[in-house]
Protein backbone atom coordinates (compact mmCIF):
# COMPACT_ATOMS: atom_id res chain seq x y z
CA UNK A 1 179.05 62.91 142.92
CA UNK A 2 180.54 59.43 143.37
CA UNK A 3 184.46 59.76 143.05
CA UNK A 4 184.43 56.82 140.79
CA UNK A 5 183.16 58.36 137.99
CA UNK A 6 186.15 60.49 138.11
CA UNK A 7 188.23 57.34 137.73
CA UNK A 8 186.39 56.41 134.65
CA UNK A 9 186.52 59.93 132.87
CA UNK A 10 190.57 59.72 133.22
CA UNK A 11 190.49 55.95 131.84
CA UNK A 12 187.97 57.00 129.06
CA UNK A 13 190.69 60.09 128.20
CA UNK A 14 193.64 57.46 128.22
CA UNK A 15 191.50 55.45 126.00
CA UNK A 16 190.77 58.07 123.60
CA UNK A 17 194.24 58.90 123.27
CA UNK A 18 197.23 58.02 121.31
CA UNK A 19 200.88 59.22 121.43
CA UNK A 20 200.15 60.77 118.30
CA UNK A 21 196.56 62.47 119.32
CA UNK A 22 196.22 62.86 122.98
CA UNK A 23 192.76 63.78 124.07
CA UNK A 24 193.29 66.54 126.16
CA UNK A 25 195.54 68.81 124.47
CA UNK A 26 193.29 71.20 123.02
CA UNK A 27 195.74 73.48 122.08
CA UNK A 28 197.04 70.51 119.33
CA UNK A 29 193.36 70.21 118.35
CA UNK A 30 192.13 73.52 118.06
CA UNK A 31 195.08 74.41 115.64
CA UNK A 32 195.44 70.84 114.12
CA UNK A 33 199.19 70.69 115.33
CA UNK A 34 201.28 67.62 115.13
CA UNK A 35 202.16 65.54 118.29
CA UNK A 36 204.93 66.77 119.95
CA UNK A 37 207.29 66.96 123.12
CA UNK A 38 205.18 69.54 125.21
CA UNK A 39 204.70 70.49 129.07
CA UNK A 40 200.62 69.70 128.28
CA UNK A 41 201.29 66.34 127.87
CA UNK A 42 203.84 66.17 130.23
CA UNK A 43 201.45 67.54 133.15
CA UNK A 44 199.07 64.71 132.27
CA UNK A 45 201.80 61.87 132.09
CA UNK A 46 203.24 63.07 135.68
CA UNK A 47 199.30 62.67 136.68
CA UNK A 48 198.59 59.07 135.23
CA UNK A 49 201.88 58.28 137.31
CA UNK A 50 199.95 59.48 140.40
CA UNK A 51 197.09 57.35 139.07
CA UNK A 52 198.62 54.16 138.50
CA UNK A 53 200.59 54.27 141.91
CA UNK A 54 197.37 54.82 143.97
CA UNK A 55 195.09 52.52 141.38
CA UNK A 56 197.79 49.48 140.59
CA UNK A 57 196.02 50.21 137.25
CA UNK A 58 198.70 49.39 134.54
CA UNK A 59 197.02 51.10 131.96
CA UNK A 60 198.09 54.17 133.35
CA UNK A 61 201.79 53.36 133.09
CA UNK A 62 201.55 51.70 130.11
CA UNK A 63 200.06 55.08 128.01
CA UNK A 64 203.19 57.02 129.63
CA UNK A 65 205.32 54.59 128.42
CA UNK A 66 203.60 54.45 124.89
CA UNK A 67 203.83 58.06 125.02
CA UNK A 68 207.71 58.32 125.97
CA UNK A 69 208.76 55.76 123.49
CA UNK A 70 207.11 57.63 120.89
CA UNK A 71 209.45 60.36 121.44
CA UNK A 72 212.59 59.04 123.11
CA UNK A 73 215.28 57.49 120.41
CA UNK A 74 217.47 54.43 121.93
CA UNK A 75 220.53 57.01 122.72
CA UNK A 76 218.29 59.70 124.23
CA UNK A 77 217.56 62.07 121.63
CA UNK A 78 214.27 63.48 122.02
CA UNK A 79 212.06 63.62 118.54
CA UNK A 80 210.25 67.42 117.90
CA UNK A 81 212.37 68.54 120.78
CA UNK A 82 214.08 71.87 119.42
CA UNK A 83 217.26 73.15 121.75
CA UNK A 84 217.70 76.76 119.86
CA UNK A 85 214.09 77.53 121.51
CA UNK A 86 215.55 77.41 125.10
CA UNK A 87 212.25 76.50 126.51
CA UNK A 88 211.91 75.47 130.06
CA UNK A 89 208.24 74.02 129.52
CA UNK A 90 209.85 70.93 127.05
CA UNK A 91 211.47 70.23 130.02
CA UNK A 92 208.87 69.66 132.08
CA UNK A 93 207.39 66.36 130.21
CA UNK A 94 210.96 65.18 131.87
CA UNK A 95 209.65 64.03 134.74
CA UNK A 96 208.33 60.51 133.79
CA UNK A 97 211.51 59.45 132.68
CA UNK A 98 213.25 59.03 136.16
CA UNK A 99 210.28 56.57 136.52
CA UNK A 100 210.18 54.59 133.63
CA UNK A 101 214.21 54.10 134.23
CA UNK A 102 213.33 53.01 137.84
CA UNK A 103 210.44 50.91 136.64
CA UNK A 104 212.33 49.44 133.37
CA UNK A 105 215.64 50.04 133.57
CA UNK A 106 216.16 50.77 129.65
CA UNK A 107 218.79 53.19 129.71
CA UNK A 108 217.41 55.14 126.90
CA UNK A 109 215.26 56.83 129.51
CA UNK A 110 218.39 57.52 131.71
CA UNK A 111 220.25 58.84 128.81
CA UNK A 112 217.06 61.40 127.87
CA UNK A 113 217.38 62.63 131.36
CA UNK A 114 220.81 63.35 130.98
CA UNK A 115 220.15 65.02 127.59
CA UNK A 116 217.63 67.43 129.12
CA UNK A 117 219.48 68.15 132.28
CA UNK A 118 222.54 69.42 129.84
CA UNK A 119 219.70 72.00 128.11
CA UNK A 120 219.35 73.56 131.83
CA UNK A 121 223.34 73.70 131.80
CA UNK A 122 222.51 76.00 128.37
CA UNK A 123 219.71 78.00 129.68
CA UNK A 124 219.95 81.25 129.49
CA UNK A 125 219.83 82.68 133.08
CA UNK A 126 219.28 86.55 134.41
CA UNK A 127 221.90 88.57 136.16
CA UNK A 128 220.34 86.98 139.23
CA UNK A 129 221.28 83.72 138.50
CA UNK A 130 217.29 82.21 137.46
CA UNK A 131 216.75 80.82 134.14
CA UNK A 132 215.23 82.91 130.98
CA UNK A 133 211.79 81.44 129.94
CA UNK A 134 212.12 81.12 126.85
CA UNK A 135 214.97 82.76 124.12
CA UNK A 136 212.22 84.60 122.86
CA UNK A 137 212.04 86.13 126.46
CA UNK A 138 215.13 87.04 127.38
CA UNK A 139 215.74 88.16 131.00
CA UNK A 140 212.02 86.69 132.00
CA UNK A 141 211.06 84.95 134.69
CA UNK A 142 207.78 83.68 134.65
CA UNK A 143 205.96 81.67 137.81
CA UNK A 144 205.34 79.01 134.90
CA UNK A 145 208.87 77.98 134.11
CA UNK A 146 209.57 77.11 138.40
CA UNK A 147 207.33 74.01 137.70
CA UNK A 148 208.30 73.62 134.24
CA UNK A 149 212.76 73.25 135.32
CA UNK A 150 212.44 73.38 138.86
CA UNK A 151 210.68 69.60 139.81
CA UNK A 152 212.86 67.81 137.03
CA UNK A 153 216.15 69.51 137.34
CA UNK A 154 215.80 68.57 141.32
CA UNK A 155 215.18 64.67 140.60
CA UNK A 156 217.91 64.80 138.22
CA UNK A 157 219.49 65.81 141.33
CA UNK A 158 218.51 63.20 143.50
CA UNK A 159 218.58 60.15 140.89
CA UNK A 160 222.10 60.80 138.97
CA UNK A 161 223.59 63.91 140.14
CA UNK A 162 225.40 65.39 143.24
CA UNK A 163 222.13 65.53 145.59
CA UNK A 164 222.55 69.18 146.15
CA UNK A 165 219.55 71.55 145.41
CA UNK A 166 221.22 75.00 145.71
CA UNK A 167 220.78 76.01 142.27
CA UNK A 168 216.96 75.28 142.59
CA UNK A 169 216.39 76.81 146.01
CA UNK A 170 218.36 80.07 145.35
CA UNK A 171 216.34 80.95 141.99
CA UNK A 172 212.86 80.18 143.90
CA UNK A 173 214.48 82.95 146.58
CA UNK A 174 215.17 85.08 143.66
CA UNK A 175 211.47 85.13 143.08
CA UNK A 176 210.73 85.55 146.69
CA UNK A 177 212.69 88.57 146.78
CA UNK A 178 211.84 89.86 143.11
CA UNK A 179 208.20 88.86 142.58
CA UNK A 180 206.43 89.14 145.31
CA UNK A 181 203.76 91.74 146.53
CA UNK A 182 204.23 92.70 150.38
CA UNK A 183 200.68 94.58 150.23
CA UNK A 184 198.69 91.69 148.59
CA UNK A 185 201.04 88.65 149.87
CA UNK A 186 200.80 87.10 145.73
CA UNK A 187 203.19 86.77 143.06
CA UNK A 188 203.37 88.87 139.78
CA UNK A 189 202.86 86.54 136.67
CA UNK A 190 206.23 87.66 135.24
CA UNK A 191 209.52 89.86 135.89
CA UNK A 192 211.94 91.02 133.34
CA UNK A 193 215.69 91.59 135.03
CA UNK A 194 215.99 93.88 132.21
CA UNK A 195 213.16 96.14 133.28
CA UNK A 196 212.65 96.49 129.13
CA UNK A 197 209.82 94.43 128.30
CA UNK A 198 206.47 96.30 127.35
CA UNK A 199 204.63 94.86 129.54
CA UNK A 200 207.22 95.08 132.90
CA UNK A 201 206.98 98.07 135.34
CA UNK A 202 210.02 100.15 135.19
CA UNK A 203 210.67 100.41 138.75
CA UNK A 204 210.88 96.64 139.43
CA UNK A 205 210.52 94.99 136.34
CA UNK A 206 207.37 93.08 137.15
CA UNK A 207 204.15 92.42 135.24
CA UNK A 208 200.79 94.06 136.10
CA UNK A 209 198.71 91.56 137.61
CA UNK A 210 198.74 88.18 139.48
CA UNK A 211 197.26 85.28 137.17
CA UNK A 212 195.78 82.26 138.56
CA UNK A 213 197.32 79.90 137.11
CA UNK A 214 200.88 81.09 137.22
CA UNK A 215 200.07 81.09 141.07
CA UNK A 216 199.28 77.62 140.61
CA UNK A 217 202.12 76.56 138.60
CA UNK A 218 204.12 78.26 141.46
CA UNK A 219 202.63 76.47 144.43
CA UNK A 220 202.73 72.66 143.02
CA UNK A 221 206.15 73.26 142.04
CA UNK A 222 206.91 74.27 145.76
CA UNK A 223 204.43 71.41 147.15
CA UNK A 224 206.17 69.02 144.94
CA UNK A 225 210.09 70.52 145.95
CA UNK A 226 209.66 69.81 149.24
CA UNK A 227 208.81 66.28 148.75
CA UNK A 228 211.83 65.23 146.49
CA UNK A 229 214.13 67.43 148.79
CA UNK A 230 215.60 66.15 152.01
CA UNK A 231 215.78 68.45 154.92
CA UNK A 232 218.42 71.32 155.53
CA UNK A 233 218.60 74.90 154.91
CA UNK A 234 217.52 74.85 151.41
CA UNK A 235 214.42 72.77 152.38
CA UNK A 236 213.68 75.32 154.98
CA UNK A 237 213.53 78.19 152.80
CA UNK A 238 210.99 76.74 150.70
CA UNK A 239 208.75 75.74 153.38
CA UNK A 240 208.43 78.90 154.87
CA UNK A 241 208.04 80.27 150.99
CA UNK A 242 204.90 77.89 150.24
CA UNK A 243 203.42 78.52 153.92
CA UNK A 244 203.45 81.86 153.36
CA UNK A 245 201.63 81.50 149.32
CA UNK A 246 199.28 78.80 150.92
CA UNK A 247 198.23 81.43 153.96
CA UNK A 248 197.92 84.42 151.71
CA UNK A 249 195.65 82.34 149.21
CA UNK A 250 192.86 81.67 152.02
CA UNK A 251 191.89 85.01 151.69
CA UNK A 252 191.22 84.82 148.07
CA UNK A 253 188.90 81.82 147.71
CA UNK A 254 185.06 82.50 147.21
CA UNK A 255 183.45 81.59 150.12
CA UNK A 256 180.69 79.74 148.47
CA UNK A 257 182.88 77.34 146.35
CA UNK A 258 186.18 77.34 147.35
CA UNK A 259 187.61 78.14 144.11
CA UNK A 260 189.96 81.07 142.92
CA UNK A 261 189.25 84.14 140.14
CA UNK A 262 191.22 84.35 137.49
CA UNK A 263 192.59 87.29 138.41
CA UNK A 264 193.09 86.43 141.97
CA UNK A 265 192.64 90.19 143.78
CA UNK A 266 189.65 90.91 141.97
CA UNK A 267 187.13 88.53 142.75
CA UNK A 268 183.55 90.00 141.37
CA UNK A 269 184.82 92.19 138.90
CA UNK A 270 183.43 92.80 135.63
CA UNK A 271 184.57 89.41 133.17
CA UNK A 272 186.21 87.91 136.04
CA UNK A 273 185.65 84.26 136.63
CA UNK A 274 186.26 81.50 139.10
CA UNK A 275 189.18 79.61 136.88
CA UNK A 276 189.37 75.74 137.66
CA UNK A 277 192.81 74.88 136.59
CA UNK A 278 194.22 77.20 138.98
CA UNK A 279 191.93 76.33 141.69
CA UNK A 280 192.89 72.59 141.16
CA UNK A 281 196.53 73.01 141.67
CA UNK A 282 195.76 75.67 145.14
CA UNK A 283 193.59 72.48 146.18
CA UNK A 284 196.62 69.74 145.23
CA UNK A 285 199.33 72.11 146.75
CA UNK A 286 197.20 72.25 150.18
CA UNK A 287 196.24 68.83 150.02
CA UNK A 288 199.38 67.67 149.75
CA UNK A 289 200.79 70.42 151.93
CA UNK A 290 198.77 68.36 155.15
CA UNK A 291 200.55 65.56 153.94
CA UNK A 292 204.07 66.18 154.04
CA UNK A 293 202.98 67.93 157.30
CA UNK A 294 204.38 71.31 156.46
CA UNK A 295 200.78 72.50 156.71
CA UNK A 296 198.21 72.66 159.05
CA UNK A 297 194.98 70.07 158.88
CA UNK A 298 192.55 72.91 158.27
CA UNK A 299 193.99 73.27 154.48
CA UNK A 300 192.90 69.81 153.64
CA UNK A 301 189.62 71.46 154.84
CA UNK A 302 190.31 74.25 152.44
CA UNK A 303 192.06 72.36 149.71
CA UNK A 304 188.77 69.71 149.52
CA UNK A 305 185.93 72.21 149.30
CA UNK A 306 187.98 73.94 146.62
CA UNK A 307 187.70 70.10 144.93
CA UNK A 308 184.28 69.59 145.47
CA UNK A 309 183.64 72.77 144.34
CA UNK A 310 185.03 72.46 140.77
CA UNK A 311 183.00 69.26 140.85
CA UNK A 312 179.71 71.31 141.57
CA UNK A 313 180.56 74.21 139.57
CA UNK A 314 182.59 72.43 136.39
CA UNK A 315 182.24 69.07 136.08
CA UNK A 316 179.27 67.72 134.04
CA UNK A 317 178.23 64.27 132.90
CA UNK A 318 177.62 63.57 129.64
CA UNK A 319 177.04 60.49 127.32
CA UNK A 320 180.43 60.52 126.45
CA UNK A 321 181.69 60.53 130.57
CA UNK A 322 182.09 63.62 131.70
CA UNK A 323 183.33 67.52 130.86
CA UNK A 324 185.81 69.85 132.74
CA UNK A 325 184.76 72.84 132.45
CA UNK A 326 186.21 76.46 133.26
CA UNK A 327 189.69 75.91 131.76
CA UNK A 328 191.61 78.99 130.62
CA UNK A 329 193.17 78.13 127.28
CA UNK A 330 196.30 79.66 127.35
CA UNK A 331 197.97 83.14 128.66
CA UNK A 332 201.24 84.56 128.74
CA UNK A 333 203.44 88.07 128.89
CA UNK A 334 204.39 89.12 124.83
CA UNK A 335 206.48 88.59 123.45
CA UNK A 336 207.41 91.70 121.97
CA UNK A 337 205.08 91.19 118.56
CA UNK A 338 202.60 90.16 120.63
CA UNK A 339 201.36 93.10 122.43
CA UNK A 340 198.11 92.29 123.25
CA UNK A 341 199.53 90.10 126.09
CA UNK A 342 200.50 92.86 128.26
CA UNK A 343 199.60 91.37 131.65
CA UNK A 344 196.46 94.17 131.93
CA UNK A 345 193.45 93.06 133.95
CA UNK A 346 191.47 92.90 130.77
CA UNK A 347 193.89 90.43 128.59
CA UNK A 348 193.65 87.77 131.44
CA UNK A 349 189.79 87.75 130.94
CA UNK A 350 189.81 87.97 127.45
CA UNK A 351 191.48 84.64 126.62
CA UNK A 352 189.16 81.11 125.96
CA UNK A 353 188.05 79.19 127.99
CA UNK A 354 187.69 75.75 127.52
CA UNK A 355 187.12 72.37 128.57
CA UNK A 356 188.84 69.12 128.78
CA UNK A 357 192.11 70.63 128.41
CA UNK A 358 195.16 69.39 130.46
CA UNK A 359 196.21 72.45 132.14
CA UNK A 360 192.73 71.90 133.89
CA UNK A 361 192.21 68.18 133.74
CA UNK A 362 195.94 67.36 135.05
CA UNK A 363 195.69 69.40 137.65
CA UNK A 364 192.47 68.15 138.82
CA UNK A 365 193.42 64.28 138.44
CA UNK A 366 196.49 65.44 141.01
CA UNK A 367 194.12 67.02 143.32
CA UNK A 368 191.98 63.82 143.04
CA UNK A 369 195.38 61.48 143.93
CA UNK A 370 195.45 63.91 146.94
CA UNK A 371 191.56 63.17 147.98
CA UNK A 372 192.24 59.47 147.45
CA UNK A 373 194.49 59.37 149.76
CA UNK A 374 193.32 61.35 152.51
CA UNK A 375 190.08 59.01 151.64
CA UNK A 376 192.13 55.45 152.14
């Protein structure tokens, strides 16, 4: 496939979109939600960033910018944007503001930054020290919420606070030393410090299985850590965290295509599928990985056939542009009314799948930034 027409299927999205109807938020569409402040539209946003600094393509910026205006009020206040929920994923659509400051220098944009990096001075946190979810999920820690916090609350850092990345590095090594499966070298979706939850084990308060796309979440968080932080001991840890994910995931990707199951461990079981939003963000995190040089060049081998094989496998033409296929919808651990999330092999299959929704298309435009560049 010629890698333009990707270019043209991101434009055609920006052009379909509005601040007030984006076109790849299914989850707004499907349920015919208002616009809002959301980490989907905030994954896409950080993407068009990548997109405009590689094209020079001011549309790009300019949609962000719509988009950010829409929501940020002239002393910061963000509109739809509900503190009481304690919600680490509405911080997540953050991260363009530190660039539209940079880029504009409207202090409105400075002033939202500050406003979201008090919320993380309100989170919640566990006994350990690492932030609670959500409030509905007290004493979880999901994969999710690293990339959600974790990437803003360490430019905060670097633009307008102290420049010290403690906090952030110490509750990634909380989930190193909570989370993490010795025998299959993965991460569990989610852990409860409590050890309560329905869904946690009793013994160590982690969820059943490993999920794809938490995985994901996890690794481009790292990948993108360890290019805002400078070097020291804090920048160390990380690196040896993500070298260690990035080796263990090579022995997970289907050797045809490249890509990753949904349930990572148990490629070729019944209902099991190979999940593209997931596999996008492996193929970003290894892509860019070779870049920083923290990894070796054979993961830009690994991290472009899993690319080209979402192309191959998910990513159609049509006579609108083109379709992303493969996308799992949505998934997540309870809460406690919600008991049909309880982490089991056969929730994680059971949820839609979709296409042309951001938690697969964002992903994928960041693993494309990562082509283009080995590519230039």
């Amino acid at each position: 496939m010629d890698y333009k027409k990707i270019d043209e299927y991101v434009l055609q999205l920006v052009e379909r979109s509005t601040p007030e109807r984006t076109a790849w938020n299914m989850e707004k569409i499907r349920e015919g939600k208002p616009a809002s402040w959301n980490y989907i539209d905030g994954c896409m946003l950080t993407a068009l960033m990548e997109m405009e600094g590689l094209t020079g393509d001011h549309r790009y910026f300019d949609f962000v910018r719509a988009v950010a205006d829409h929501f940020v009020g002239e002393d910061g206040s963000i509109r739809t944007f509900k503190p009481e929920a304690a919600n680490l994923d509405d911080i997540n659509e953050g991260r363009v503001l530190f660039a539209l400051y940079d880029r504009t220098g409207d202090e409105k944009y400075r002033k939202a930054a500050d406003f979201l990096r008090g919320r993380l001075d309100q989170q919640p946190r566990t006994h350990e020290g690492n932030f609670w979810h959500k409030a509905i999920y007290p004493n979880q820690v999901w994969l999710d919420g690293i990339y959600m916090a974790q990437p803003f609350y360490a430019l905060y850092e670097k633009h307008f606070g102290s420049g010290t990345f403690a906090d952030t590095v110490g509750q990634i090594k909380n989930v190193r030393a909570k989370m993490f499966s010795q025998e299959k070298g993965l991460y569990f979706h989610g852990y409860d410090a409590s050890k309560t939850a329905f869904w946690a084990d009793p013994d160590n308060g982690c969820s059943k299985n490993f999920w794809l796309r938490s995985l994901g979440w996890f690794a481009v968080a790292l990948a993108d850590l360890l290019d805002i932080l400078s070097g020291g001991a804090g920048r160390d840890s990380l690196e040896k965290i993500f070298t260690e994910l990035m080796a263990s995931m090579v022995r997970y990707a289907d050797g045809d295509t490249g890509l990753y199951w949904q349930v990572p461990d148990q490629g070729g079981r019944a209902g099991n599928y190979l999940e593209t939003s997931g596999s996008a963000m492996m193929a970003y995190a290894m892509l860019k990985g070779v870049r920083l040089g923290i990894l070796d060049e054979k993961y830009a081998a690994l991290g472009q056939k899993t690319f080209d094989g979402i192309m191959d496998k998910y990513l159609t033409f049509t006579e609108d542009g083109l379709d992303l296929g493969g996308i799992c919808l949505v998934a997540g651990l309870g809460p406690e009314n919600n008991r049909r999330r309880d982490g089991s092999y056969e929730y994680y299959i059971s949820e839609p799948v979709v296409e042309n929704d951001a938690k697969g298309v964002a992903p994928f435009v960041l693993a494309y930034t990562e082509v283009k560049r080995r590519r230039s």
